[in-house]
Protein backbone atom coordinates (compact mmCIF):
# COMPACT_ATOMS: atom_id res chain seq x y z
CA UNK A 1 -2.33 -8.73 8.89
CA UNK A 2 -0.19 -10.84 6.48
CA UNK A 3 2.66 -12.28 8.68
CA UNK A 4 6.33 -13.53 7.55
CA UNK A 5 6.90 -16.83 8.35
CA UNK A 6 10.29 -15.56 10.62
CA UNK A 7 10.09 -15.10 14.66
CA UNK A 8 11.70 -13.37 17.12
CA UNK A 9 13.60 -15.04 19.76
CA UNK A 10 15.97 -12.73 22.12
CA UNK A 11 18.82 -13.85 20.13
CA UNK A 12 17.62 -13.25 17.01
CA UNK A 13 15.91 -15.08 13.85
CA UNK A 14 17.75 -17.54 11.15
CA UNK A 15 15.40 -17.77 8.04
CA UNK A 16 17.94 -19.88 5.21
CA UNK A 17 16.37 -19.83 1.95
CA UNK A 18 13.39 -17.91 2.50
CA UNK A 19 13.20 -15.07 -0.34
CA UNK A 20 11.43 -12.88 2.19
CA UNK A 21 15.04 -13.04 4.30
CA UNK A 22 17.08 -10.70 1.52
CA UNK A 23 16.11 -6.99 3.23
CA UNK A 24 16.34 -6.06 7.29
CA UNK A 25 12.83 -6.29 8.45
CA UNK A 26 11.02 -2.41 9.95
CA UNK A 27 9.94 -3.82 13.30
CA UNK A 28 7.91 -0.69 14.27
CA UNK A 29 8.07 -1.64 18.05
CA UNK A 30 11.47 -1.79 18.70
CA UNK A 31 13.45 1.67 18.82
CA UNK A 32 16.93 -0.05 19.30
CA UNK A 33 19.03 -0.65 16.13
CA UNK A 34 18.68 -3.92 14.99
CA UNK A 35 21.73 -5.94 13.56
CA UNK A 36 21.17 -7.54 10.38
CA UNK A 37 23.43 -9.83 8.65
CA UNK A 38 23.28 -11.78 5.12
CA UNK A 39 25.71 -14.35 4.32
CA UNK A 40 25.50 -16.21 0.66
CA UNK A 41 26.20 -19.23 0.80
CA UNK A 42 28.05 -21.70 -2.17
CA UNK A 43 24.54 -23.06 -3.40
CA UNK A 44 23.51 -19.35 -3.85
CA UNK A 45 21.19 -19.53 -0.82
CA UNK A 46 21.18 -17.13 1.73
CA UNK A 47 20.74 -16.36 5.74
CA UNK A 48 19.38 -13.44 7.40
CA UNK A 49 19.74 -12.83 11.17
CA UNK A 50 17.83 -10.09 12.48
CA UNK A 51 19.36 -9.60 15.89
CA UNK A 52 17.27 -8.40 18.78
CA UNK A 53 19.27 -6.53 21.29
CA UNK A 54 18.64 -8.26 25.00
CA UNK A 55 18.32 -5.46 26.92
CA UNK A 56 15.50 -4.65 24.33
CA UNK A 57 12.04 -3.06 26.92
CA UNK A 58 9.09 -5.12 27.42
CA UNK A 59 8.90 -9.07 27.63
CA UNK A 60 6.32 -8.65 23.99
CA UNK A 61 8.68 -8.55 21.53
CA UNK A 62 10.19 -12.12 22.51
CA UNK A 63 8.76 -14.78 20.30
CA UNK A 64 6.73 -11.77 18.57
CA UNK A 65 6.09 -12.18 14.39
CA UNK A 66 7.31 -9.70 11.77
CA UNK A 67 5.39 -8.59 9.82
CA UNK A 68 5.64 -6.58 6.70
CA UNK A 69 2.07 -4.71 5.67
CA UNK A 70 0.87 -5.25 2.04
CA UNK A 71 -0.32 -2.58 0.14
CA UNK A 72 -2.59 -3.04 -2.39
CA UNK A 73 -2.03 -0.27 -5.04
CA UNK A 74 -5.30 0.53 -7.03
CA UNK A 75 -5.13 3.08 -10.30
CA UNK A 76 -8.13 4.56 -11.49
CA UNK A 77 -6.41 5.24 -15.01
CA UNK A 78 -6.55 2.91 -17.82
CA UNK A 79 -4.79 5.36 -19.96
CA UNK A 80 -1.28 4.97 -21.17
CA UNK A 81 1.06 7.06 -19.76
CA UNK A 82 -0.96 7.96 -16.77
CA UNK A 83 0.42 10.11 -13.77
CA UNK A 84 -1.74 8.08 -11.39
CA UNK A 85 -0.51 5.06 -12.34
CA UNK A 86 3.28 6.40 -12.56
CA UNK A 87 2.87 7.40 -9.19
CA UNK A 88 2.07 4.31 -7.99
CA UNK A 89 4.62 2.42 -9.61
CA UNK A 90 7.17 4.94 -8.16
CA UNK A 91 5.55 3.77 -4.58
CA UNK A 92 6.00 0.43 -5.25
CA UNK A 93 9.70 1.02 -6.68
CA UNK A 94 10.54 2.87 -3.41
CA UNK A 95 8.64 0.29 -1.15
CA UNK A 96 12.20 -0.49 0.38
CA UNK A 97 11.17 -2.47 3.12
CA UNK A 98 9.00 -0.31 4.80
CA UNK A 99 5.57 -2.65 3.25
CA UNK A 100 5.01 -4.88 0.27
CA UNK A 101 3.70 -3.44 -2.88
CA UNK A 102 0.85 -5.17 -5.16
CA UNK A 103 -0.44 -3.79 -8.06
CA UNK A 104 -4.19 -4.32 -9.20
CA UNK A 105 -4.03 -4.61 -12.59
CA UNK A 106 -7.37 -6.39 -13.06
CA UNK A 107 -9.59 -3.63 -13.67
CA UNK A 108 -10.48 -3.11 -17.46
CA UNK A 109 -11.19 -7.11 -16.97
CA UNK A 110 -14.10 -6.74 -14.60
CA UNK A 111 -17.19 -7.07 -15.54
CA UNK A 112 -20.36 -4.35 -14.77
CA UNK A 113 -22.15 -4.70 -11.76
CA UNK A 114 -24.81 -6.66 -11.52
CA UNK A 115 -26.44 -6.83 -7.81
CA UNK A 116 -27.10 -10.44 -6.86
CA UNK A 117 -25.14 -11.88 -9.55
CA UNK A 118 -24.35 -15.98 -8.36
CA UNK A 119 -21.97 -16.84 -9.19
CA UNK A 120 -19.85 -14.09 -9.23
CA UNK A 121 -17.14 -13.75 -12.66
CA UNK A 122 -14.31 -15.16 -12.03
CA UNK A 123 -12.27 -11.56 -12.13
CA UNK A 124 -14.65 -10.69 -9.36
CA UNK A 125 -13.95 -13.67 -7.04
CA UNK A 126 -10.38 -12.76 -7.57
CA UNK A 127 -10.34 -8.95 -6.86
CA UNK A 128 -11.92 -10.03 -3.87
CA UNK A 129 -9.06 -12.55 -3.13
CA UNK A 130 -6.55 -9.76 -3.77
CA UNK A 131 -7.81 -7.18 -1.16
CA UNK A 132 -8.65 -10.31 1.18
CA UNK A 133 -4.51 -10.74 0.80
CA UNK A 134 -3.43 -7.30 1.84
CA UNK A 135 -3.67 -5.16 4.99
CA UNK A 136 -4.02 -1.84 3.09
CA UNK A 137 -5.34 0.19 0.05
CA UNK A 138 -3.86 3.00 -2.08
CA UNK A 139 -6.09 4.63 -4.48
CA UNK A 140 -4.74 6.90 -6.79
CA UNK A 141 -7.98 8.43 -9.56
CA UNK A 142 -8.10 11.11 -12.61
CA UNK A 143 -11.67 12.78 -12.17
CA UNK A 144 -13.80 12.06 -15.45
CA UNK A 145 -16.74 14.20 -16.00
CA UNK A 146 -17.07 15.36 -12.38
CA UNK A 147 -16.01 12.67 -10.47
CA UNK A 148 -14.39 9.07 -10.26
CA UNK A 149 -13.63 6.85 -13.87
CA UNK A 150 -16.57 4.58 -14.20
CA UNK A 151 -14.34 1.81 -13.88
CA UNK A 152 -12.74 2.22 -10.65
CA UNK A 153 -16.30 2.98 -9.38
CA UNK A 154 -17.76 -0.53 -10.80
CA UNK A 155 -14.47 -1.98 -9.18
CA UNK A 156 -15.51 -0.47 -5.99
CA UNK A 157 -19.68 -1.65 -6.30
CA UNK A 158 -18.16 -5.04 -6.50
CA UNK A 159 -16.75 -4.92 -3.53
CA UNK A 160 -19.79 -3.43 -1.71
CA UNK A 161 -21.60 -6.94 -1.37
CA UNK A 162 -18.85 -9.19 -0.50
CA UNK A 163 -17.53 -6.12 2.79
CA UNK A 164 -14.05 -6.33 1.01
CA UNK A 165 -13.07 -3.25 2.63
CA UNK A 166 -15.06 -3.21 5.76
CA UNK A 167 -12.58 -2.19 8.21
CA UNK A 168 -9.49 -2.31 6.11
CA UNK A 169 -7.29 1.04 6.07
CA UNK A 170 -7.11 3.01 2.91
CA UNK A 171 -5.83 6.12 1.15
CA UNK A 172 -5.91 8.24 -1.41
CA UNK A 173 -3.04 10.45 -3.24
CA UNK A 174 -4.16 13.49 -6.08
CA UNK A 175 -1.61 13.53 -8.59
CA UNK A 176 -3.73 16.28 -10.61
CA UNK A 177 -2.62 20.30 -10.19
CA UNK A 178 -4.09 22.63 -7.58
CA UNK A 179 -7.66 22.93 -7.95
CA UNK A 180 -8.44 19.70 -10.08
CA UNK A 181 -9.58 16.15 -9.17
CA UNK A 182 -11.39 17.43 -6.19
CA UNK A 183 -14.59 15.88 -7.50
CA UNK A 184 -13.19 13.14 -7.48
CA UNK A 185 -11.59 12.69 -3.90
CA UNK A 186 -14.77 13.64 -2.77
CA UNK A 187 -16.19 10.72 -4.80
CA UNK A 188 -13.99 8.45 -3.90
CA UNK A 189 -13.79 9.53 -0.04
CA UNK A 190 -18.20 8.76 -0.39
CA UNK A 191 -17.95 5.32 -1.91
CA UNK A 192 -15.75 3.79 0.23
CA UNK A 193 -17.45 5.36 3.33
CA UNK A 194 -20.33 2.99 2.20
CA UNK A 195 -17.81 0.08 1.90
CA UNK A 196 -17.10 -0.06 5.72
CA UNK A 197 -13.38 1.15 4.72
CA UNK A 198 -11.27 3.28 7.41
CA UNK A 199 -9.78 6.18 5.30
CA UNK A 200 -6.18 6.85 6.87
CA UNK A 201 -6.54 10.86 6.88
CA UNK A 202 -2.78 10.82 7.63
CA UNK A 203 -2.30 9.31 4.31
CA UNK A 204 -4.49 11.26 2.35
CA UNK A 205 -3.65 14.14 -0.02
CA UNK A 206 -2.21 15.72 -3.06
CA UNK A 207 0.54 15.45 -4.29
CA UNK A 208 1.03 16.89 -8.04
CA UNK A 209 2.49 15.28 -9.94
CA UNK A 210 3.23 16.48 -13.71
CA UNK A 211 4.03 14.73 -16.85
CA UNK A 212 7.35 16.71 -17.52
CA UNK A 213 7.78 14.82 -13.86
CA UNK A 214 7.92 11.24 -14.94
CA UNK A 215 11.26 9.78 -16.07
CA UNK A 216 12.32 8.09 -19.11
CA UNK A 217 11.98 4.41 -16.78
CA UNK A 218 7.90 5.78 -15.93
CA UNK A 219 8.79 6.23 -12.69
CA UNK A 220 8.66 9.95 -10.80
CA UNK A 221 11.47 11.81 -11.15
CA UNK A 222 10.50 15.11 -9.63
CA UNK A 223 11.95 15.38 -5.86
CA UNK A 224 9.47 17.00 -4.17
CA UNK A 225 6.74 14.73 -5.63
CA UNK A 226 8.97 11.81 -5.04
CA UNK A 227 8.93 12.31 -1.24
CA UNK A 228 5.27 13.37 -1.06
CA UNK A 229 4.43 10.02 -2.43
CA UNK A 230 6.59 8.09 -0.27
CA UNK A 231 5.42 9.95 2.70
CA UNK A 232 1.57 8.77 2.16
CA UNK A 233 2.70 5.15 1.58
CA UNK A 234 4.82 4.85 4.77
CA UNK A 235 1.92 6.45 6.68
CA UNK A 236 -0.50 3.96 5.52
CA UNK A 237 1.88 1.67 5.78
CA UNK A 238 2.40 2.33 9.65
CA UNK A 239 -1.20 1.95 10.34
CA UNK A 240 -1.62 -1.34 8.49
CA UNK A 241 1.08 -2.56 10.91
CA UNK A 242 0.33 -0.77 14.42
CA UNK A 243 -3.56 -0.46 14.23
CA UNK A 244 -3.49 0.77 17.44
CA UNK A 245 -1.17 4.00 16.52
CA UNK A 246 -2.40 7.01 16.54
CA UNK A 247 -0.72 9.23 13.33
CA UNK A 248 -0.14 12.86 13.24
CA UNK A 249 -1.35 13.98 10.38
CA UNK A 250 0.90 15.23 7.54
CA UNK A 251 0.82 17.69 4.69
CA UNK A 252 1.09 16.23 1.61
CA UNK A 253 0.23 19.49 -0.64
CA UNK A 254 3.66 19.93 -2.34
CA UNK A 255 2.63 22.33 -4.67
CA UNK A 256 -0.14 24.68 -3.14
């Protein structure tokens, strides 16, 4: 988990110049309102105090860290003008602060795999930094000729080795039209089985989304879509941050 530098006392937290300290902070644990307040000062800095009510339940939340989850957002499209990768970027425009978004965008620079390759490219050693950084993945593929792009698949081989997703949650999101891109969920879904990965079924889905959907600023316009997409972010999003949680499950289908 990727932990803010602010604490928790029962009075509250004072974090003055720290860029993270501009948004309220989604403490998952505590149900009571929190009060947030952001003075600017005359240097331009600022001061966020996230107030902790006292008669807040259960001694764990004093001196506790918060944390905001980082997503790692991962399109399988190199293409220009891509749903998938629209959708994604409409994720990460709505992130709020709910998680932290980071886009991928290393993967027409990787090199094919080659088992046993020492040392490893220096794209490679830093694709593995990048998921080492994050508590979460969101995939989001086109199918090519019956399953996943050949590129997000050699992304995926590299990461096989060095058990860069062993344990780590991830999803999945199907931007294509009822009936397509199945192949390549189920492709997807197999590969990172073999990389150890815990796929967050909560998360999971499709949700179409259609080029007469994206907006003139490439982000998704379309309502319904809109939602569905935020929906599977803030569910993966919840179990990067309480890996205890169980999730209900949610429909994501918008369009079926």
């Amino acid at each position: 988990m990727q932990l803010s530098r602010n604490r928790i006392d029962r009075e509250g937290v004072s974090c003055p110049g720290q860029s993270g300290c501009s948004k309220p902070y989604p403490l998952w644990e505590i149900a009571t309102p929190l009060v947030t307040t952001t003075p600017t000062y005359w240097d331009g800095t600022t001061e966020t105090t996230v107030t902790v009510p006292r008669n807040t339940p259960g001694p764990s939340h004093v001196g506790a860290v918060v944390t905001i989850p980082r997503i790692l957002l991962i399109s399988g499209s190199t293409r220009e003008g891509s749903t998938n990768s629209a959708a994604l970027r409409t994720i990460a425009a709505d992130a709020g602060s709910d998680f932290e978004a980071v886009h991928y965008a290393g993967l027409l620079g990787l090199p094919p795999f080659i088992p046993g390759t020492d040392p490893e490219p220096a794209e490679v050693q830093a694709l593995h930094r990048e998921i080492g950084a994050v508590d979460a993945v969101l995939f989001c593929t086109p199918e090519y000729a019956g399953m996943i792009p050949g590129s997000l698949k050699n992304l995926l081989e590299w990461t096989i080795g060095n058990a860069d997703l062993s344990d780590k949650p991830v999803a999945y999101v199907n931007v294509a039209y009822e009936g397509r891109g199945e192949a390549a969920v189920a492709t997807l879904r197999t590969v990172v089985g073999y990389a150890g990965a815990e796929l967050v079924e909560a998360a999971c889905g499709r949700i179409t989304v259609l080029q007469s959907d994206i907006g003139p600023d490439g982000l998704v316009a379309e309502p319904t879509a809109r939602a569905g997409l935020n929906a599977a972010a803030r569910a993966l999003a919840t179990r990067a941050a309480r890996p205890a949680a169980a999730l209900t499950s949610i429909n994501l289908d918008n369009r079926s």
